[in-house]
Protein backbone atom coordinates (compact mmCIF):
# COMPACT_ATOMS: atom_id res chain seq x y z
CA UNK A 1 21.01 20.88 -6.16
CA UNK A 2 22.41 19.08 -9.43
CA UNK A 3 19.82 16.50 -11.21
CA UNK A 4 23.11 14.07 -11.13
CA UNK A 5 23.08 14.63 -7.40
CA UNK A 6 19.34 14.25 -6.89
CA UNK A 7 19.46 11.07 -8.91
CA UNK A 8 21.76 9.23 -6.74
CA UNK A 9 20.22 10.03 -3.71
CA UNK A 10 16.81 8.75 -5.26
CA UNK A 11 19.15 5.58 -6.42
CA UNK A 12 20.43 5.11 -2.54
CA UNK A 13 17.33 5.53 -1.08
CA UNK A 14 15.91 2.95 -3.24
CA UNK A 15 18.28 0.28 -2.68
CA UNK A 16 18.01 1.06 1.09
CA UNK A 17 14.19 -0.36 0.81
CA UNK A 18 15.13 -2.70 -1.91
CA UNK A 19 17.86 -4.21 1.11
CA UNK A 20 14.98 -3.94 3.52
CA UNK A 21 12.53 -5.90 1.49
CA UNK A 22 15.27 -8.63 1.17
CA UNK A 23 15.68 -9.17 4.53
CA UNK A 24 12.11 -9.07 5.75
CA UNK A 25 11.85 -11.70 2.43
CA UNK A 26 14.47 -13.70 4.06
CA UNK A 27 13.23 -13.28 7.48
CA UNK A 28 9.67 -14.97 6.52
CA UNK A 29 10.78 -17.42 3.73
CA UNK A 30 7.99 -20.11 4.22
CA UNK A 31 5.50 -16.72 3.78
CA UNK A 32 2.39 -18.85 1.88
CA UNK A 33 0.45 -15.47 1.44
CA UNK A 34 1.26 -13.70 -2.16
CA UNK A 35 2.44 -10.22 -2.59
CA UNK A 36 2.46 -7.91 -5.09
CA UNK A 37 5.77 -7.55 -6.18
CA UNK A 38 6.65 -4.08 -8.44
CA UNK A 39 9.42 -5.57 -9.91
CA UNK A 40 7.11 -8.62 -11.39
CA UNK A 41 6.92 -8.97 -15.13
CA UNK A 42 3.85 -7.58 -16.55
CA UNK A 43 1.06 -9.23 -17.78
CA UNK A 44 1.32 -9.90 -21.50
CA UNK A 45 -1.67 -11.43 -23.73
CA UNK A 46 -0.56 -15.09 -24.74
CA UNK A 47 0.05 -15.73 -28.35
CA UNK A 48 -2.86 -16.42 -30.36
CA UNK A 49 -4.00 -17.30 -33.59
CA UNK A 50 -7.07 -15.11 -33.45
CA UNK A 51 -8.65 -12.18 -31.02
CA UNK A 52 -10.31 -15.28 -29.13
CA UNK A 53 -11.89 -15.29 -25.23
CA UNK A 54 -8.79 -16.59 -23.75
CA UNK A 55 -7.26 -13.22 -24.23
CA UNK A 56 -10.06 -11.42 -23.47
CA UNK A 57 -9.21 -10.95 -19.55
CA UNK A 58 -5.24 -10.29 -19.86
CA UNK A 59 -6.20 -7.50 -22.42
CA UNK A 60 -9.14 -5.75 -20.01
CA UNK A 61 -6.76 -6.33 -17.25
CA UNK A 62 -3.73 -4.07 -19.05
CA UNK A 63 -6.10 -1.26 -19.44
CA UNK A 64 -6.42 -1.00 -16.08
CA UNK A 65 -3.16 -1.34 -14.98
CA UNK A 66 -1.87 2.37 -15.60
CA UNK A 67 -5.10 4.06 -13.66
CA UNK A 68 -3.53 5.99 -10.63
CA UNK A 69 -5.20 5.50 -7.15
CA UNK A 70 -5.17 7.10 -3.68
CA UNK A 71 -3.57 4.78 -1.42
CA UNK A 72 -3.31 5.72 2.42
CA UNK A 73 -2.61 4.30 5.85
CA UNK A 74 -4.79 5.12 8.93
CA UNK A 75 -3.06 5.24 11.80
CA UNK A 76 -6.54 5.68 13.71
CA UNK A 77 -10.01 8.03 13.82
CA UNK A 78 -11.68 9.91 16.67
CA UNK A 79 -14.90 12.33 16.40
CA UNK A 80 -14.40 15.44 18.36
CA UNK A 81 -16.26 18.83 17.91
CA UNK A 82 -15.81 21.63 16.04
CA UNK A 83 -15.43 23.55 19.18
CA UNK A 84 -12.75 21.57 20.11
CA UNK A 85 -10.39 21.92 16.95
CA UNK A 86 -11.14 25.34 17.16
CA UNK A 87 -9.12 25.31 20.20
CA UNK A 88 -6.22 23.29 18.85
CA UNK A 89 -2.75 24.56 18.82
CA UNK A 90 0.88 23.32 18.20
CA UNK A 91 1.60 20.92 20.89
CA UNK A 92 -2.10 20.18 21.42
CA UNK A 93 -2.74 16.09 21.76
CA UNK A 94 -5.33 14.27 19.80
CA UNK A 95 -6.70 11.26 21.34
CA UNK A 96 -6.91 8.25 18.41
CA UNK A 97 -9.19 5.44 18.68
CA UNK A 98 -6.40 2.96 17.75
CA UNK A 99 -4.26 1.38 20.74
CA UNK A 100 -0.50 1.73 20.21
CA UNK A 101 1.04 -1.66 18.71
CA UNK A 102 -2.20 -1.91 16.61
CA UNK A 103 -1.69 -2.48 13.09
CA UNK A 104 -2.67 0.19 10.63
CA UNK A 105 -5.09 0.01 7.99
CA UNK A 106 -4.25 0.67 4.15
CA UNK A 107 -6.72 2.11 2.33
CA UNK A 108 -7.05 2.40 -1.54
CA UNK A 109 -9.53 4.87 -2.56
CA UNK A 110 -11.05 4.77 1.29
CA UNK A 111 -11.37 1.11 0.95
CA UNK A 112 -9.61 -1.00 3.38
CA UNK A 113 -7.51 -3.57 1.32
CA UNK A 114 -4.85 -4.26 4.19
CA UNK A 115 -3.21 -4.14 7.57
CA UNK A 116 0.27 -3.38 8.46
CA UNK A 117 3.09 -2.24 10.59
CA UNK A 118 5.17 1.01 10.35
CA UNK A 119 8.56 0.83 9.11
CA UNK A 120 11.80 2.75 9.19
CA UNK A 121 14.40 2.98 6.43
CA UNK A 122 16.76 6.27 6.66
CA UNK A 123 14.12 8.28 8.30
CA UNK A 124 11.76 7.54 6.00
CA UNK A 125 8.27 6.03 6.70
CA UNK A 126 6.65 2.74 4.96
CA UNK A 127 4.21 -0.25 5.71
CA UNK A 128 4.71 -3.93 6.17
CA UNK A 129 1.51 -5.42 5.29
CA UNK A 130 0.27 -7.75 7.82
CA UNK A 131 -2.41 -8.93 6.50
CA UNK A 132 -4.60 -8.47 3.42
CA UNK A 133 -8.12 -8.42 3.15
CA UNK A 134 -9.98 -11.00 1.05
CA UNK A 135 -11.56 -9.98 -2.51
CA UNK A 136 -14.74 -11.30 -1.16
CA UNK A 137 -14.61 -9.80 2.03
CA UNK A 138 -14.02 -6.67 0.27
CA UNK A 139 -16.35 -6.95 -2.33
CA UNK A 140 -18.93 -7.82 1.00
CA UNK A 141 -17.74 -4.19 2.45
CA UNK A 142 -18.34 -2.51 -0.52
CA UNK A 143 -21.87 -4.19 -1.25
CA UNK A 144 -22.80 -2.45 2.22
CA UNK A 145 -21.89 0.82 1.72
């Protein structure tokens, strides 16, 4: 397969989720909750005379910005014994904790930051968030661990 041809797929396939987004963004208009947008301007430091505390926080904040993280979405847990994996095979049915409809929690790093919904776009699988937890609810789950 040509690059020229793999980068047009990767162009079609993103403007099928950008079309998604805009009609889920349509479809919830008076949406109060913020979301992080990837196609946001970054944060610059404001224009100052000197290095002063004001900039401070924008400048620790870009450092930051460009560390990679493990994001994942569990779709639900169970605790069964080794004895019983050991007897697994294709077509074998695990038994999740989660009831169907539930929504799914999204995890960054194992931390749970959200809950969503599955999605579809051209076969391809992605998360509505739902909801999003807190920073001090999730600095409380941390602070127990």
């Amino acid at each position: 397969m040509s690059t020229e041809s793999t980068d047009t797929m990767n162009d079609s396939v993103s403007d099928d989720w950008a079309q998604a987004l805009e009609e889920q963004a349509s479809a919830e208009q008076a949406d109060s909750a913020p979301a992080f947008d990837s196609n946001a301007a970054p944060l610059t430091t404001p224009p100052s005379g000197g290095a002063g505390a004001a900039g401070a926080p924008v400048q620790d904040i870009q450092m930051v910005l460009d560390i990679p993280v493990q994001l994942s979405v569990e779709l639900g847990r169970t605790r069964v014994p080794i004895k019983y994996i050991l007897q697994l095979a294709q077509g074998s049915i695990v038994e999740l904790d989660a009831l169907a409809g539930e929504p799914m929690d999204v995890l960054i790093n194992g931390y749970l930051i959200a809950q969503g919904e599955v999605v579809v776009v051209n076969d391809k699988f992605g998360i509505r968030l739902t909801d999003i937890v807190t920073p001090s609810e999730r600095m409380r789950r941390v602070s127990r661990t």
